[in-house]
Protein backbone atom coordinates (compact mmCIF):
# COMPACT_ATOMS: atom_id res chain seq x y z
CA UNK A 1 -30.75 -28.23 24.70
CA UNK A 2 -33.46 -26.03 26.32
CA UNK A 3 -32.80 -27.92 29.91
CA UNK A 4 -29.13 -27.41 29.48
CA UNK A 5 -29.25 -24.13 29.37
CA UNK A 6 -31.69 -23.27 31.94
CA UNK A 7 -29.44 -25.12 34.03
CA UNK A 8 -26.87 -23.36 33.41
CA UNK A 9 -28.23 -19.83 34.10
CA UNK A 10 -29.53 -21.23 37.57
CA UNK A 11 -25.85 -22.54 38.39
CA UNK A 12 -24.50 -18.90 37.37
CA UNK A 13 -27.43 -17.39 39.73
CA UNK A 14 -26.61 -19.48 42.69
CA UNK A 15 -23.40 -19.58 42.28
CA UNK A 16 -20.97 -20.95 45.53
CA UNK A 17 -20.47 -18.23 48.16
CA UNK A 18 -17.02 -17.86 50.16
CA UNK A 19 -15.70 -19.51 52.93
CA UNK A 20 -16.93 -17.17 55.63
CA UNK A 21 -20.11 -16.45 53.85
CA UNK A 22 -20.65 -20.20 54.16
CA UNK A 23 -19.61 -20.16 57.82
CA UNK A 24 -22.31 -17.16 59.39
CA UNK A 25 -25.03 -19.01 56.84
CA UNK A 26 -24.67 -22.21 58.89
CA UNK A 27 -24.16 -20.94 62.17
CA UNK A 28 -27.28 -18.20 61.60
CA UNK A 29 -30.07 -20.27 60.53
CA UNK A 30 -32.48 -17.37 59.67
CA UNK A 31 -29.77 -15.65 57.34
CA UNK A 32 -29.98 -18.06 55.71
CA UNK A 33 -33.54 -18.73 55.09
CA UNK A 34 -33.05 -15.31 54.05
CA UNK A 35 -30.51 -15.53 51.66
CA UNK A 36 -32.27 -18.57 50.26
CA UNK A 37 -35.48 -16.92 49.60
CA UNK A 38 -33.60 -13.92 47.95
CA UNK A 39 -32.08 -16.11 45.56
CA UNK A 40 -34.92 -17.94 44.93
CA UNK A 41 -36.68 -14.66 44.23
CA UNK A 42 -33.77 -13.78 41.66
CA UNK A 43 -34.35 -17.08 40.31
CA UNK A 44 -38.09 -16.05 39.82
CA UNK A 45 -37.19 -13.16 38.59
CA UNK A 46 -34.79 -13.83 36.26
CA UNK A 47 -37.04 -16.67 34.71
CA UNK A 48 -39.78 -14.38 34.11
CA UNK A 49 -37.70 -12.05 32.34
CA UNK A 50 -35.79 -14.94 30.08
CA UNK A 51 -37.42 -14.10 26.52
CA UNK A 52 -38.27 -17.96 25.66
CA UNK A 53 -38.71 -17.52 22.47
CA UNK A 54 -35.31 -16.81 21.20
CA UNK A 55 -34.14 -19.75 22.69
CA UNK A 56 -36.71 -21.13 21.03
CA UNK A 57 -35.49 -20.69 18.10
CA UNK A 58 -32.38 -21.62 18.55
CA UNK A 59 -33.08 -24.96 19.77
CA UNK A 60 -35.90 -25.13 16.64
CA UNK A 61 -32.16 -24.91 14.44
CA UNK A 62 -30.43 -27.36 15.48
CA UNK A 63 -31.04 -31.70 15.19
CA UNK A 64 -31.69 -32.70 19.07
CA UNK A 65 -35.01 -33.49 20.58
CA UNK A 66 -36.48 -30.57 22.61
CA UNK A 67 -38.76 -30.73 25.76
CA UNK A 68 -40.16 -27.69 27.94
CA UNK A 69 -39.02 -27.72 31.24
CA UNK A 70 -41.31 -26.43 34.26
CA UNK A 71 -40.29 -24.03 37.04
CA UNK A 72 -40.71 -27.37 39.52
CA UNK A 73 -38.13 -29.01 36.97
CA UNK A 74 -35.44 -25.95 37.43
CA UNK A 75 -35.93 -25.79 41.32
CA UNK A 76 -35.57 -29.34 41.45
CA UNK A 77 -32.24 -29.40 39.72
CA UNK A 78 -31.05 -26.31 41.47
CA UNK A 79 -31.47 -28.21 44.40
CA UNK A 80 -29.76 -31.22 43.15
CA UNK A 81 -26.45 -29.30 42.01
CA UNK A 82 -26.62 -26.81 44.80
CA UNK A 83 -28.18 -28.62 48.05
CA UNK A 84 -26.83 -25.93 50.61
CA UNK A 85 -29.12 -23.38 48.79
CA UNK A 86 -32.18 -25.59 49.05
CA UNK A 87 -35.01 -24.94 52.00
CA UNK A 88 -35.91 -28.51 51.45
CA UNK A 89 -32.32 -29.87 52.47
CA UNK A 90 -32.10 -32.25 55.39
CA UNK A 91 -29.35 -30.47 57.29
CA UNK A 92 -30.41 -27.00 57.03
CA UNK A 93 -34.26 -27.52 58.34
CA UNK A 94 -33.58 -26.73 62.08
CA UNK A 95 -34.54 -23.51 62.92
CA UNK A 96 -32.08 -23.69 66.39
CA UNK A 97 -28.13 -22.58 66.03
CA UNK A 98 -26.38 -24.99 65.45
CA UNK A 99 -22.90 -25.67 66.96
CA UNK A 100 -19.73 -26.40 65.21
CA UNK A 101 -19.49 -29.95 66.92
CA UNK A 102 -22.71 -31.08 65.05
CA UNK A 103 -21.63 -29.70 61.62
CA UNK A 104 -18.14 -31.33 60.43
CA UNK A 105 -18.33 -29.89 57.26
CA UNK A 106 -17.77 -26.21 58.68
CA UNK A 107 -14.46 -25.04 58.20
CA UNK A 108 -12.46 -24.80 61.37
CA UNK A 109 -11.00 -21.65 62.58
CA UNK A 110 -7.57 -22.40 61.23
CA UNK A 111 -8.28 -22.77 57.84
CA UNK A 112 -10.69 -19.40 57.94
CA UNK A 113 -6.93 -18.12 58.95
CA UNK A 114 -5.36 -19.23 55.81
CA UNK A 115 -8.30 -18.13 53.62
CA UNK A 116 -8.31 -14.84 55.10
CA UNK A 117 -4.59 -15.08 54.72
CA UNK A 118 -4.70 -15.82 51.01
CA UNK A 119 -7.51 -13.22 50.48
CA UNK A 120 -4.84 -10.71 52.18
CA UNK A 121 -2.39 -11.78 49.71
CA UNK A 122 -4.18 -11.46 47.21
CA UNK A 123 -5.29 -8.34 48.09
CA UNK A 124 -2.05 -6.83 48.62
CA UNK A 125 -0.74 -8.60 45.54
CA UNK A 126 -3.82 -6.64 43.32
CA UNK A 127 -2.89 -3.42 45.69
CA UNK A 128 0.97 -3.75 44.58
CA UNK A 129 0.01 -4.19 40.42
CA UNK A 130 -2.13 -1.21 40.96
CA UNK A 131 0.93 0.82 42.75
CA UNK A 132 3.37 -0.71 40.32
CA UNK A 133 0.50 0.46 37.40
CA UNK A 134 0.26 3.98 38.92
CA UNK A 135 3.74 4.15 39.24
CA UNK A 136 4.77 3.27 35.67
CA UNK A 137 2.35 6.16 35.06
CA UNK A 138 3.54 8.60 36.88
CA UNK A 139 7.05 7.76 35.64
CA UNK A 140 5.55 8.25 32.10
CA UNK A 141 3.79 11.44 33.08
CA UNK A 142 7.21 12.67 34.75
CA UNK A 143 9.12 11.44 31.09
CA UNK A 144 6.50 13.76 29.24
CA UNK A 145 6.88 15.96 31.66
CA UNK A 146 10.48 16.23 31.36
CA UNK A 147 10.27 16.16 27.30
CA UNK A 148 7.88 19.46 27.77
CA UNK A 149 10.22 21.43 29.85
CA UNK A 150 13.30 20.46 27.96
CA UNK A 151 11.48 21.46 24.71
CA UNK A 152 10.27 24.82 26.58
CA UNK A 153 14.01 25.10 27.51
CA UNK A 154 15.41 24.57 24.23
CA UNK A 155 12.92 26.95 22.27
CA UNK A 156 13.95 29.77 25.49
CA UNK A 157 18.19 28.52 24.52
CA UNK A 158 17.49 29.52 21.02
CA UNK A 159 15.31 32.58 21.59
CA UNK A 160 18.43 33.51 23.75
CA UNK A 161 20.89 32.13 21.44
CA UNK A 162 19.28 34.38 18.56
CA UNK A 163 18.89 37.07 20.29
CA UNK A 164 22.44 37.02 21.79
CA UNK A 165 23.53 36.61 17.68
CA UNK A 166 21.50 39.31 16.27
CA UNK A 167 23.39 41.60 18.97
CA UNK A 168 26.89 40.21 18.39
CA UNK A 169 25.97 39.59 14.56
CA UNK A 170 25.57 43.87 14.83
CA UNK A 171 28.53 45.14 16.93
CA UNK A 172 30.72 42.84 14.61
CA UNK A 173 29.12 44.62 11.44
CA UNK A 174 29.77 47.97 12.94
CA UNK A 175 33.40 47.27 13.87
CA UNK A 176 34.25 45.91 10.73
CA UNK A 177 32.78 48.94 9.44
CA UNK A 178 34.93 51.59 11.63
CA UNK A 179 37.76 48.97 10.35
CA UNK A 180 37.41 49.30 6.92
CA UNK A 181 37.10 53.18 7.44
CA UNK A 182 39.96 53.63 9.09
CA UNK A 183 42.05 51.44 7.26
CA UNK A 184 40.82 53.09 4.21
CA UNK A 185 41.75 56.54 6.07
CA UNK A 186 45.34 55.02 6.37
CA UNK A 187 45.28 53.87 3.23
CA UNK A 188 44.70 56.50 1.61
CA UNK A 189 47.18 58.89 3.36
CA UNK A 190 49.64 56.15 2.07
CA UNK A 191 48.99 56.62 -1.37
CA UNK A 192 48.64 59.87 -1.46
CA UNK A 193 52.41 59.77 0.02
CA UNK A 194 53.76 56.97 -2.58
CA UNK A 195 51.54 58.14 -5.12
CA UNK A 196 54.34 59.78 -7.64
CA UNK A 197 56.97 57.42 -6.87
CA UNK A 198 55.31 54.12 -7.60
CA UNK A 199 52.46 55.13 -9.73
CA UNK A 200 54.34 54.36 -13.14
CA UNK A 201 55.52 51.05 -11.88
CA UNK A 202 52.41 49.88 -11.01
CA UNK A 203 50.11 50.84 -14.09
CA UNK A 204 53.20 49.12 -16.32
CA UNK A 205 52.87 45.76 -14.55
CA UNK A 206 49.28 46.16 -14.37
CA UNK A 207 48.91 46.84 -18.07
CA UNK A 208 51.62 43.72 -18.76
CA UNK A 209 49.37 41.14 -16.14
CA UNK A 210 46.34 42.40 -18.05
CA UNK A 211 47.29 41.96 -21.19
CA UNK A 212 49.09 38.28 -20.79
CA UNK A 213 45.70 37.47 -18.90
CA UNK A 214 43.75 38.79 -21.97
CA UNK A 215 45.97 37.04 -24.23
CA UNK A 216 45.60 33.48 -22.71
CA UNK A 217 42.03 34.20 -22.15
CA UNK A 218 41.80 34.86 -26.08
CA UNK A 219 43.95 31.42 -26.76
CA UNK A 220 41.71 29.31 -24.37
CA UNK A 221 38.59 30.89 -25.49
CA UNK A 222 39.56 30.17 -29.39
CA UNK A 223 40.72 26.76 -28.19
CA UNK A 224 37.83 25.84 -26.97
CA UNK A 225 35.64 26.92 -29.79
CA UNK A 226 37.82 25.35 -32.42
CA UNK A 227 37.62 22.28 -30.69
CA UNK A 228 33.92 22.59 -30.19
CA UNK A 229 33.18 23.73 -33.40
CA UNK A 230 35.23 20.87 -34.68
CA UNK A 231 33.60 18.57 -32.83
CA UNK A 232 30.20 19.89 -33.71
CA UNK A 233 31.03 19.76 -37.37
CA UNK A 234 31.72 16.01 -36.92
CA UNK A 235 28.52 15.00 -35.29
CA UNK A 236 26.75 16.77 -37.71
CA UNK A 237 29.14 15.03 -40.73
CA UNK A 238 28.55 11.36 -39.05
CA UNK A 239 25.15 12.58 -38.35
CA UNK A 240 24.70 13.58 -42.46
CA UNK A 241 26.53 10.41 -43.13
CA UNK A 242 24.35 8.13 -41.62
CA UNK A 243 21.46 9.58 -42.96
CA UNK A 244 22.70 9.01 -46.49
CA UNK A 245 23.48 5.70 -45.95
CA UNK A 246 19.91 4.94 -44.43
CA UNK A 247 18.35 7.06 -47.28
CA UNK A 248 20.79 4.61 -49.57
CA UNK A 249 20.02 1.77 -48.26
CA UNK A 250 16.36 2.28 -48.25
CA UNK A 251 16.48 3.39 -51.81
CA UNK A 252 18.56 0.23 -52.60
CA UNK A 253 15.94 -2.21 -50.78
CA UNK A 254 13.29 -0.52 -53.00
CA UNK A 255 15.23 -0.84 -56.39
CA UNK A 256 15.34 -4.51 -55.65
CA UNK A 257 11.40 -4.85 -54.63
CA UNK A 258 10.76 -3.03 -57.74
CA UNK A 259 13.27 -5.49 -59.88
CA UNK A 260 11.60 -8.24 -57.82
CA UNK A 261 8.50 -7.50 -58.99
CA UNK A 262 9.32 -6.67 -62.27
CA UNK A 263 10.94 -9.54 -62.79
CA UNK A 264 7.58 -11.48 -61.34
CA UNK A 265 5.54 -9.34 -63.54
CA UNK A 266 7.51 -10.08 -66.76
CA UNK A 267 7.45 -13.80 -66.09
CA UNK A 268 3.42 -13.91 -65.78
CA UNK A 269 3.22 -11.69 -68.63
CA UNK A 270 5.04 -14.23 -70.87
CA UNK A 271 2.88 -17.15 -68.96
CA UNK A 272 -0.30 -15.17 -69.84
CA UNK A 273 0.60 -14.36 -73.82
CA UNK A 274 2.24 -18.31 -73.99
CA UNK A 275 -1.69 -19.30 -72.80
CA UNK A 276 -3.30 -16.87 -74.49
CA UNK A 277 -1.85 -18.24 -77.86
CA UNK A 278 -2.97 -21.31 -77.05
CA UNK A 279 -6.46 -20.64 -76.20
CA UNK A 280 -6.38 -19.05 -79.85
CA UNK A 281 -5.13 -21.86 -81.36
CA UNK A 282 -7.46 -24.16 -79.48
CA UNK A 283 -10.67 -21.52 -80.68
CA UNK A 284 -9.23 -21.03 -84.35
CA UNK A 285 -9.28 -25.04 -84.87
CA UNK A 286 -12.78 -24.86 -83.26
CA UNK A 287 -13.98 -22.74 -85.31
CA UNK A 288 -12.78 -24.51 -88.17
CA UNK A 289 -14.00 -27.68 -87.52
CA UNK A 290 -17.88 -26.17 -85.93
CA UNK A 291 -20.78 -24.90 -87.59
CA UNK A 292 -21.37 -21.65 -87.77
CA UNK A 293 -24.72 -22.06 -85.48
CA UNK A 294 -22.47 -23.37 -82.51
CA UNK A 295 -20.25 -20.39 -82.37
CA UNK A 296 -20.24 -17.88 -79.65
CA UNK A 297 -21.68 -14.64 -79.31
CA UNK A 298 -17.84 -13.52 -79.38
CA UNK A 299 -17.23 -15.10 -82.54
CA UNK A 300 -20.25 -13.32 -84.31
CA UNK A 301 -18.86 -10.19 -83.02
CA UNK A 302 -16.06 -10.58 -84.58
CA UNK A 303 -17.70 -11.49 -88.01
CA UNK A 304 -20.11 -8.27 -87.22
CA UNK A 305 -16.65 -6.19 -87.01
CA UNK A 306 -14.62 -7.19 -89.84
CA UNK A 307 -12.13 -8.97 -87.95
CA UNK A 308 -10.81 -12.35 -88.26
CA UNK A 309 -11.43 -14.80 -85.17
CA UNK A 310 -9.11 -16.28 -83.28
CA UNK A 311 -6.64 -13.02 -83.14
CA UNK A 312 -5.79 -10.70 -80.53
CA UNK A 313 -6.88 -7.06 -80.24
CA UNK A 314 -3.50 -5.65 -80.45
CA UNK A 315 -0.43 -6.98 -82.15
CA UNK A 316 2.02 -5.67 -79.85
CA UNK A 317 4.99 -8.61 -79.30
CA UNK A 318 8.52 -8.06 -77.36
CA UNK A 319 9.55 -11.24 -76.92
CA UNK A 320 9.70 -14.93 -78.69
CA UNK A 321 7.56 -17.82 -78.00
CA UNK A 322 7.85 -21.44 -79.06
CA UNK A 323 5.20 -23.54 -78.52
């Protein structure tokens, strides 16, 4: 676990350079002795800054066999997974230039064309989704934009709009009111002319409209009262009604509890007396047929008393039993 993922962070260190990085590292030999130490240095580097000990104890959780690997281990596989970065590698030990005839693996100058021709595109593929990104914004800003001012418009319409109202609301409240005046000048010079002629006529039809309009006022208003008076009268009658007939029918449910129980009452009563005569029976023939030393403190009561055993306390008897 621990050598998998050391290995990992050197293959994200040294990761694989482009095309035409590749091409000036071959062709300048010192570059790239260069760039090799550099990385190895950020390899160093990185290493002594990797906290151990956390990964320590995460390998410590889980089930595999651990082993600690060396710095000789890491370089060692760097160099196996990434051979062009090595110092050690066989083809990159020559300190001369070397020529494009005695390295086939360098990319030819045609297919640096199409890289550089795919980085364009790609380029001006990122350039046009960051055009078409500032353009949707600037359409958005020019949408708010246009929202504001046709707010600030509206708000100035209706400022205007009121304003132009109050104004017109006024000169048509002061020519109604020269209006009115002068047609109540007019008016009034009319009736002051027809005054005497039609003054009798009027009051009489007047007085005959007002007093048919009383009168059916009167007949509606009484109608209406009767009618709610009447129906008042029967709520409360239905209302009264129903009431008794609860009250009754409680009242009735009651009388035949208390007959109920009555009737229950009566019934053990004459159970009780029927038992309690023959308890006395039973006690008179026992006390008959005992000695006096055998009889109960109840029966020498009685003796002490005056009374006679075997009888009740009080002689009260409604009914008739047979036994």
């Amino acid at each position: 676990m621990l050598s998998s993922t050391v290995c990992c962070f050197v293959v994200h260190v040294a990761k694989r350079p482009s095309a035409s990085q590749r091409l000036r590292e071959k062709t300048n030999p010192k570059r790239k002795r260069d760039v090799v130490e550099g990385r190895k240095l950020q390899v160093f580097k990185s290493q002594s800054m990797w906290d151990t000990r956390s990964l320590e104890k995460m390998v410590n959780r889980t089930t595999l066999s651990t082993q600690r690997v060396l710095h000789a281990h890491i370089l060692e596989l760097g160099e196996q997974l990434c051979p062009w970065s090595s110092p050690s590698a066989p083809n990159l030990v020559n300190p001369q230039p070397v020529t494009e005839q005695e390295q086939p693996d360098v990319p030819t100058m045609e297919e640096f064309k199409q890289l550089a021709e795919k980085e364009k595109h790609a380029a001006l593929k990122l350039q046009e989704e960051s055009l078409q990104a500032r353009f949707q914004e600037a359409l958005q800003a020019r949408d708010r934009l246009e929202a504001e001012m046709r707010r600030e418009l509206q708000v100035e319409l209706q400022a205007q709009f009121r304003a132009r109202f109050q104004g017109l609301r006024a000169q048509m409240e002061e020519d109604k009111v020269q209006a009115v005046g002068e047609a109540c000048r007019k008016l009034q010079e009319q009736l002051h002319k027809e005054a005497e002629e039609t003054r009798e006529k009027i009051i009489h039809t007047v007085r005959e409209e007002t007093q048919e309009c009383v009168r059916r006022c009167v007949q509606d208003a009484e109608r209406s009262i009767r009618e709610e008076c009447d129906m008042k009268a029967e709520r409360q009658k239905q209302a009264l009604q129903d009431r008794h007939e609860e009250k009754i029918s409680k009242l009735q449910n009651r009388i035949q509890q208390l007959q109920d129980s009555l009737e229950q009452a009566c019934r053990e009563r004459i159970q009780y007396e029927a038992e309690f005569k023959k308890v006395q029976a039973s006690y008179r023939r026992f006390v008959d047929l005992t000695d006096s030393s055998l009889h109960s403190d109840y029966l020498l009561k009685l003796r002490r008393l005056g009374r006679e055993p075997g009888l009740t306390d009080t002689a009260t008897q409604t009914d008739e039993i047979t036994s």
